[in-house]
Protein backbone atom coordinates (compact mmCIF):
# COMPACT_ATOMS: atom_id res chain seq x y z
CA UNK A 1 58.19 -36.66 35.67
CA UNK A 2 60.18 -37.03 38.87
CA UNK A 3 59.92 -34.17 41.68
CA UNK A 4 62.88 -34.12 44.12
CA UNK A 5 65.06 -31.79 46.27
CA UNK A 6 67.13 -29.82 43.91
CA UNK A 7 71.12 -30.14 43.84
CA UNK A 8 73.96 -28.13 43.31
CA UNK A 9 73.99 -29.32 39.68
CA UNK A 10 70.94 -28.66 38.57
CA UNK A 11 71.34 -24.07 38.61
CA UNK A 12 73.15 -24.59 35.05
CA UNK A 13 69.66 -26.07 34.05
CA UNK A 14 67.54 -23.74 36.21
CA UNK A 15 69.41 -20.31 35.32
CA UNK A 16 68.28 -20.17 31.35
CA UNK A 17 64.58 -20.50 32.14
CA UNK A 18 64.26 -18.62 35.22
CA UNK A 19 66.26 -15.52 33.41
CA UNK A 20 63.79 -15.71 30.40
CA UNK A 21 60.83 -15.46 32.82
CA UNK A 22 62.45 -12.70 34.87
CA UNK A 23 63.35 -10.72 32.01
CA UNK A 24 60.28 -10.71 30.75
CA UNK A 25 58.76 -9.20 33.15
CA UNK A 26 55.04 -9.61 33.26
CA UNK A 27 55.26 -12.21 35.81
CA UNK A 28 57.70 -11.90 38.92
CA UNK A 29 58.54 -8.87 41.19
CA UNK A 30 62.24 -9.29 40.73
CA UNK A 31 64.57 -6.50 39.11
CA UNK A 32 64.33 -7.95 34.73
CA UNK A 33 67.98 -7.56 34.64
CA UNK A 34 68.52 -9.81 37.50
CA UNK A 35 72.41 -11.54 37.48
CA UNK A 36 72.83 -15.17 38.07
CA UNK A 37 74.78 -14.64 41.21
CA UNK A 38 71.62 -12.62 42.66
CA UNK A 39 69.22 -15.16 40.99
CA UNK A 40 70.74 -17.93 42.58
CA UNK A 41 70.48 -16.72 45.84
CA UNK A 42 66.87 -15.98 45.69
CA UNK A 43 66.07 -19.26 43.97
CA UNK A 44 68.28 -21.53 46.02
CA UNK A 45 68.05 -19.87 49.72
CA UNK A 46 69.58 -21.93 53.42
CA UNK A 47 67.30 -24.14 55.16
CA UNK A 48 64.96 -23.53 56.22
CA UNK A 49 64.12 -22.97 52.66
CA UNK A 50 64.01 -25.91 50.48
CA UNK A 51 64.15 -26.01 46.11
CA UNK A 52 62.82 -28.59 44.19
CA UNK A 53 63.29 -29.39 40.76
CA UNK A 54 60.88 -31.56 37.76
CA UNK A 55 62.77 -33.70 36.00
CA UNK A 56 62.24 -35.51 32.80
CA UNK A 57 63.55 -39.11 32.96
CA UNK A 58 66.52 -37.82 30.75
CA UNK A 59 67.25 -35.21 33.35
CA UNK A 60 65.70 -32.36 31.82
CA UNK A 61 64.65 -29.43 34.63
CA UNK A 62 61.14 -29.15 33.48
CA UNK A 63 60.39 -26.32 36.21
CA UNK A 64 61.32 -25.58 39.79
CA UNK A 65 59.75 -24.49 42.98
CA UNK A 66 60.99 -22.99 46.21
CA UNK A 67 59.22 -23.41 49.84
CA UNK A 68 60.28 -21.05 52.64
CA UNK A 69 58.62 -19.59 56.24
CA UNK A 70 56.81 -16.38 54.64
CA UNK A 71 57.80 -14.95 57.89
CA UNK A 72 60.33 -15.32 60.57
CA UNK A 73 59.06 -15.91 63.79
CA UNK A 74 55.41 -16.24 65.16
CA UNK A 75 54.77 -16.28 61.73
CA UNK A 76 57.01 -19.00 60.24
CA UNK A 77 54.49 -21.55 60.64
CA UNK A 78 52.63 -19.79 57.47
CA UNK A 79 54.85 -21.18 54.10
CA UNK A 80 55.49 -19.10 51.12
CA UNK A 81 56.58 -20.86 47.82
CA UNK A 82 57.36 -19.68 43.95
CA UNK A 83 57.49 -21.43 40.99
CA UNK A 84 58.68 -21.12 37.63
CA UNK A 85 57.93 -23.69 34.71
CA UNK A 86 60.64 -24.07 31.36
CA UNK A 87 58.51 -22.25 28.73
CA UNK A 88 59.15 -25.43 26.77
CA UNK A 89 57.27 -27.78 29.17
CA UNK A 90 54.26 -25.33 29.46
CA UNK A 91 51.10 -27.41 29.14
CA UNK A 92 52.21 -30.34 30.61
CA UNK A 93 51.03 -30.27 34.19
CA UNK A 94 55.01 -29.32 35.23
CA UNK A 95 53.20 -26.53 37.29
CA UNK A 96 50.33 -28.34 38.86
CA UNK A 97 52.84 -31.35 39.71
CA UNK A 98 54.62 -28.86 41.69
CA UNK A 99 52.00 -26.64 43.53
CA UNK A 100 50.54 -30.64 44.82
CA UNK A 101 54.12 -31.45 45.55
CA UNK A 102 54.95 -28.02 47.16
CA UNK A 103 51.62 -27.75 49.11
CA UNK A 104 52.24 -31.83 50.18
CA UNK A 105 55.56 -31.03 51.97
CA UNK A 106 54.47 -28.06 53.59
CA UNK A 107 52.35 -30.25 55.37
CA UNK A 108 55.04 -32.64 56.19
CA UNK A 109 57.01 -29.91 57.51
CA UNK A 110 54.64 -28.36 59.63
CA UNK A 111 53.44 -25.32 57.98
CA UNK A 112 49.13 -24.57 58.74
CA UNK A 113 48.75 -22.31 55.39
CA UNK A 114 50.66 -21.25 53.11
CA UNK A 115 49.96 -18.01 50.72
CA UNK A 116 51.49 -15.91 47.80
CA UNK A 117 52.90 -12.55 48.41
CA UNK A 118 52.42 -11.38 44.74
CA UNK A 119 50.37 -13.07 42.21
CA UNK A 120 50.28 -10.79 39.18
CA UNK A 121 46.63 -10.41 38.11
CA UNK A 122 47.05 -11.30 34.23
CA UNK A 123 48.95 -14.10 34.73
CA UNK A 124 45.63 -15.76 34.57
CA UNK A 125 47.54 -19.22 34.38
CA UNK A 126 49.12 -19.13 37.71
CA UNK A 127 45.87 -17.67 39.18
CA UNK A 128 43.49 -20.22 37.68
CA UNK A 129 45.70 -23.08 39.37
CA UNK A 130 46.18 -21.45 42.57
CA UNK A 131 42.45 -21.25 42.75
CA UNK A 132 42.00 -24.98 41.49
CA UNK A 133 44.95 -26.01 44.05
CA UNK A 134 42.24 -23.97 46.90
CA UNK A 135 43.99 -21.11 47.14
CA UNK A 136 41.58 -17.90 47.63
CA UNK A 137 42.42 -14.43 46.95
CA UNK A 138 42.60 -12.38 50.40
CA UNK A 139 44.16 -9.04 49.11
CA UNK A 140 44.89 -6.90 46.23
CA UNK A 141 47.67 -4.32 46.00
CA UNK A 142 46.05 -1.77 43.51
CA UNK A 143 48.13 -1.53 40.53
CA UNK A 144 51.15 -3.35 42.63
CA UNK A 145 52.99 -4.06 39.77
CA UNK A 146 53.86 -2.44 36.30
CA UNK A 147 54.01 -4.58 33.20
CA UNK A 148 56.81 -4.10 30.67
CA UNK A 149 54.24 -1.73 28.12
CA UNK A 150 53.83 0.64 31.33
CA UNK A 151 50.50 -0.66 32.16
CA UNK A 152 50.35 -0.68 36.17
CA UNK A 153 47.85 -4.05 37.25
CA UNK A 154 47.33 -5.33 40.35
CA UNK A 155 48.54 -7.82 42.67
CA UNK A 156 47.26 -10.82 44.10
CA UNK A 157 47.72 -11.76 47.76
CA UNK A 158 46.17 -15.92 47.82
CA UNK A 159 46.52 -18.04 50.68
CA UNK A 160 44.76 -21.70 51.64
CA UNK A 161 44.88 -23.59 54.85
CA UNK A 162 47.12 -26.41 54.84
């Protein structure tokens, strides 16, 4: 698997994965019924944001990440990133070759910490490899987020040093 900056080319591969994960909605804080024109701008922000992609050696986008300033400022030097792994490539290490990939140019560029704005409690996944990536949970938005039964769980904030 190959991790690089992602091009112009590679939203037609992005799109069908990171709808699917939207729409269902147990995961990320965006509207489920996001469009692709909206989606693309939140996925593929200006600098100083930057996208990466995986890649298979055929070309396939395995997943994707995003790494941006969580806040403008006196606060940009703390980074904020997403990801989002191709439900076909789950298991793989897609995500965990990411976060390491993520966290490793956030250093490069600068950033001291980086943390997550919104970790949805069940996704037990993402949690359980922020926490092996030394990420620690420093806030919880009581029942931040409703699931798509109605169920209302909380939200994660997690942040490590960088």
């Amino acid at each position: 698997m190959l991790i690089r900056d992602a091009v112009a080319g590679d939203w037609a591969r992005i799109w069908p994965f990171l709808r699917g994960i939207v729409a269902a909605g147990d995961t990320y804080t965006w509207p489920r019924d996001v469009d692709e024109e909206q989606a693309r701008g939140l996925w593929l922000p200006p600098a100083p944001a930057r996208t990466v992609v995986a890649v298979d050696p055929d070309g396939t986008v395995l997943g994707s990440a995003k790494l941006l300033p969580n806040q403008a400022g006196p606060g940009a030097h703390v980074a904020n990133a997403s990801f989002m792994v191709a439900p076909a490539a789950a298991g793989r290490g897609v995500g965990r070759a990411l976060g390491a990939h993520v966290l490793d140019l956030a250093r490069a560029e600068g950033y001291r910490a980086m943390q997550f704005n919104a970790v949805v409690e069940t996704n037990t996944r993402a949690v359980g490899l922020w926490r092996s990536l030394g990420f620690e949970v420093v806030g919880r938005i009581p029942e931040g987020f409703r699931l798509p039964d109605g169920r209302y769980v909380d939200l994660l904030v997690m942040y490590r040093r960088l």
